[in-house]
N, C-alpha and C. Protein backbone atom coordinates (compact mmCIF):
# COMPACT_ATOMS: atom_id res chain seq x y z
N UNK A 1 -9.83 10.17 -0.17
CA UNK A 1 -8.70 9.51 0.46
C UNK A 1 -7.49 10.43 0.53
N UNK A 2 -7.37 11.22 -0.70
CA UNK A 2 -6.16 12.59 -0.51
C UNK A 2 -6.64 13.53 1.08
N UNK A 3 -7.24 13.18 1.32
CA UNK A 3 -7.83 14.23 2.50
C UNK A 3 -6.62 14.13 3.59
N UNK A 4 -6.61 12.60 3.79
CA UNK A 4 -6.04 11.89 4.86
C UNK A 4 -4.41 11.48 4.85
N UNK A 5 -3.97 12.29 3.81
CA UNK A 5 -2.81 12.08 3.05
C UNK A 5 -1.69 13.07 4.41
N UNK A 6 -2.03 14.71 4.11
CA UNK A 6 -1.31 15.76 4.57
C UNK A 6 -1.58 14.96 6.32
N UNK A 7 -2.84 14.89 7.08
CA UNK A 7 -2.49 14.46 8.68
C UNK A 7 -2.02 13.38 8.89
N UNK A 8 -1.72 12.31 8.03
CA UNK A 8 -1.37 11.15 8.25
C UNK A 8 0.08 11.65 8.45
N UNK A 9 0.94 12.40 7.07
CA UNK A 9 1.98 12.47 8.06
C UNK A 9 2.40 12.96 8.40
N UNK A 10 1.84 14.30 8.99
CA UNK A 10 1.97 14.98 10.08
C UNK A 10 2.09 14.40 11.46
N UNK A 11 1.03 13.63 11.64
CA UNK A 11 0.82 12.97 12.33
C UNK A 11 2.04 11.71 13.31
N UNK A 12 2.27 10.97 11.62
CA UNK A 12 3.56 10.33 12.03
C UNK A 12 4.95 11.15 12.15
N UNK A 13 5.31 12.61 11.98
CA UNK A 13 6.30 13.18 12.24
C UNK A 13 6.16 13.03 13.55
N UNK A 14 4.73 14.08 14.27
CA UNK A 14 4.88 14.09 15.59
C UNK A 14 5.32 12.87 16.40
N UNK A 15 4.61 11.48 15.93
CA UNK A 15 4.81 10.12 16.46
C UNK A 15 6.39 10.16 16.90
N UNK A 16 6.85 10.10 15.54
CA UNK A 16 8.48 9.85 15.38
C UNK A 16 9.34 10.63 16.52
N UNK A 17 9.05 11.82 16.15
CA UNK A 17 9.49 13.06 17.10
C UNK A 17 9.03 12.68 18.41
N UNK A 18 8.31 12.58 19.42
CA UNK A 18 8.07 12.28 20.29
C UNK A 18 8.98 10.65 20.88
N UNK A 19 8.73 9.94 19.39
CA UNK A 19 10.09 8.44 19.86
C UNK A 19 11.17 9.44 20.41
N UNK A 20 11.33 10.05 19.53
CA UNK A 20 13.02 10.48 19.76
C UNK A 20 13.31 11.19 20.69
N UNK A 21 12.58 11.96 21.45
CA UNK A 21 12.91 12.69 22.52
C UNK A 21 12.50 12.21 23.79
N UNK A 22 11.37 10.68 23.60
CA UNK A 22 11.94 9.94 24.84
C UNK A 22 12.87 9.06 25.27
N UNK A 23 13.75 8.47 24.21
CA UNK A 23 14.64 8.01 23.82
C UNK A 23 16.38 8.84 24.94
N UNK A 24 15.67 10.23 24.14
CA UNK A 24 17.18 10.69 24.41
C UNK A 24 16.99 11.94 25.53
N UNK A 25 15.71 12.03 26.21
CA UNK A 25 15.53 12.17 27.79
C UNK A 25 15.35 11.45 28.79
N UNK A 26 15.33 9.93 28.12
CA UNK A 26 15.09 8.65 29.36
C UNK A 26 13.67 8.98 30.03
N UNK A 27 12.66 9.21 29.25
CA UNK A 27 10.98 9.09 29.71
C UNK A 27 10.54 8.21 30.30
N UNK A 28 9.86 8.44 30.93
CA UNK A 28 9.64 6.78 32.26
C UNK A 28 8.61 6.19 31.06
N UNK A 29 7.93 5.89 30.55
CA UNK A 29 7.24 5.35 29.26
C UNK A 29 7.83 5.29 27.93
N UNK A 30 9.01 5.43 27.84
CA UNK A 30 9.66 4.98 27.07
C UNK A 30 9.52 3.87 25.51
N UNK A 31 9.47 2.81 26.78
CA UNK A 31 8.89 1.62 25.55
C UNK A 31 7.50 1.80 25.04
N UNK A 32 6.67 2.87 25.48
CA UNK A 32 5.38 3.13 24.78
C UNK A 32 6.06 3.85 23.96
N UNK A 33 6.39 4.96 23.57
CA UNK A 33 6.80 5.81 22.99
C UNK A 33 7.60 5.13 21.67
N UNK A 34 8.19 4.01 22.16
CA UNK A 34 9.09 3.77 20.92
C UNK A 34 8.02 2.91 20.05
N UNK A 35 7.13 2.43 20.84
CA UNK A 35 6.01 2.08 19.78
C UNK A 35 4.87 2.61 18.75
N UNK A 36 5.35 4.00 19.50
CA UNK A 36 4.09 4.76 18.59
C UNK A 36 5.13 5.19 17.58
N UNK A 37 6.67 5.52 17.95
CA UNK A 37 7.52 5.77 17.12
C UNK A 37 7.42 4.90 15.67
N UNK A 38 7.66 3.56 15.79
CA UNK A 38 7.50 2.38 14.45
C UNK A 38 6.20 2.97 14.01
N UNK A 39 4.62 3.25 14.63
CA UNK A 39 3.60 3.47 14.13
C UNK A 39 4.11 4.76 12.99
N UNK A 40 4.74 6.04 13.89
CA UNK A 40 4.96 7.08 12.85
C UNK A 40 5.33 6.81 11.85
N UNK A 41 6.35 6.11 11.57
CA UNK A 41 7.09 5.25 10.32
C UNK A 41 6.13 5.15 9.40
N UNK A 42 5.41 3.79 10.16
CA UNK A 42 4.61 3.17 9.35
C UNK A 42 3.28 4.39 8.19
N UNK A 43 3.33 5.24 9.21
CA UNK A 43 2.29 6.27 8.87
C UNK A 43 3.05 7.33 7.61
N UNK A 44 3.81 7.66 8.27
CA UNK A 44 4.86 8.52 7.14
C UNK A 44 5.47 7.18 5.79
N UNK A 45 5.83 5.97 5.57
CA UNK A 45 5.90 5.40 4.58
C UNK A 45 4.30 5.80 3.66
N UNK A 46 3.53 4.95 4.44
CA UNK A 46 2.22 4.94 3.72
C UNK A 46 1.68 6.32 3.06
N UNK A 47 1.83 7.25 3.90
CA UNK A 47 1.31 8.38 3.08
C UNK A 47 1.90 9.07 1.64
N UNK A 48 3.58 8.53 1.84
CA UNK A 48 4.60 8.63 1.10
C UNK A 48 4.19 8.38 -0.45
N UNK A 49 3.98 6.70 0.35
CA UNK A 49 3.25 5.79 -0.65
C UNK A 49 2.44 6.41 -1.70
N UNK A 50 1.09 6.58 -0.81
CA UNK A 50 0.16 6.97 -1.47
C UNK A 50 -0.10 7.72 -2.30
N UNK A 51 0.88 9.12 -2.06
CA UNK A 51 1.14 10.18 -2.78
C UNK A 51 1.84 10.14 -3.93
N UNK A 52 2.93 9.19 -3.94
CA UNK A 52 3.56 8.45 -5.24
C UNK A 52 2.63 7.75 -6.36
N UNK A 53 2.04 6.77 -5.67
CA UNK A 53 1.28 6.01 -6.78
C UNK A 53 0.37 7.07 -7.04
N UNK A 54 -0.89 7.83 -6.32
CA UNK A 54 -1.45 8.69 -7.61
C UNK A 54 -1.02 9.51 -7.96
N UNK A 55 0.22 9.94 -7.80
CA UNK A 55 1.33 10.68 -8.44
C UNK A 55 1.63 10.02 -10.13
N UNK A 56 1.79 8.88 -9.90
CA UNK A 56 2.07 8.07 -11.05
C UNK A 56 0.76 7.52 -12.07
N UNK A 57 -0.67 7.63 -10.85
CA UNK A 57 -1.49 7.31 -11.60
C UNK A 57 -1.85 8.38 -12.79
N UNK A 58 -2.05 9.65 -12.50
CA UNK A 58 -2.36 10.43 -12.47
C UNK A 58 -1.18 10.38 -14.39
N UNK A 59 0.36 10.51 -13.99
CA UNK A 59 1.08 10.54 -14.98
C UNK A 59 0.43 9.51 -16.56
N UNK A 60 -0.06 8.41 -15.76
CA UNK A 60 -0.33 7.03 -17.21
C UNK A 60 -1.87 7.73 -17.17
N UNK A 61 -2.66 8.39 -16.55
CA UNK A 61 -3.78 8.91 -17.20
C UNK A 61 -3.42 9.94 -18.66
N UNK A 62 -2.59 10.99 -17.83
CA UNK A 62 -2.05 11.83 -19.26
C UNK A 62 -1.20 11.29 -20.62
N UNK A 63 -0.80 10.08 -20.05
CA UNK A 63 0.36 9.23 -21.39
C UNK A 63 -0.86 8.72 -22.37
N UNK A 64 -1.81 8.47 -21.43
CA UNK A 64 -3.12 7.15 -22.34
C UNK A 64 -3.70 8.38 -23.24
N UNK A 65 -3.76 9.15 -22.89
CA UNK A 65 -4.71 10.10 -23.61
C UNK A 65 -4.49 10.68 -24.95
């Protein structure tokens, strides 16, 4: 599942990045764009996420021991 960690948000940078520069070139698809934009979000939280908690898991493995 770490595999999917680093393209996920890569992935959602590009998303984001792409919101933003149709945004502020007036892209005739626009409102697509701002939707994949929220997706980037969503993609860049989660990976965030993910990386935290077994960040943390990882920490209460070494405390238990």
């Amino acid at each position: 599942m770490k595999i999917f960690l680093l393209p996920a948000l890569l992935l959602g940078i590009i998303l984001v990045s792409l919101s933003y520069f149709s945004a502020t070139y007036n892209w005739i698809w626009n409102d697509v764009f701002v939707v994949l934009g929220f997706v980037g979000y969503t993609l860049i939280i989660s990976a965030i996420a993910y990386f935290l908690i077994c960040l943390l898991d990882r920490r209460f493995d070494d405390l238990s021991k």
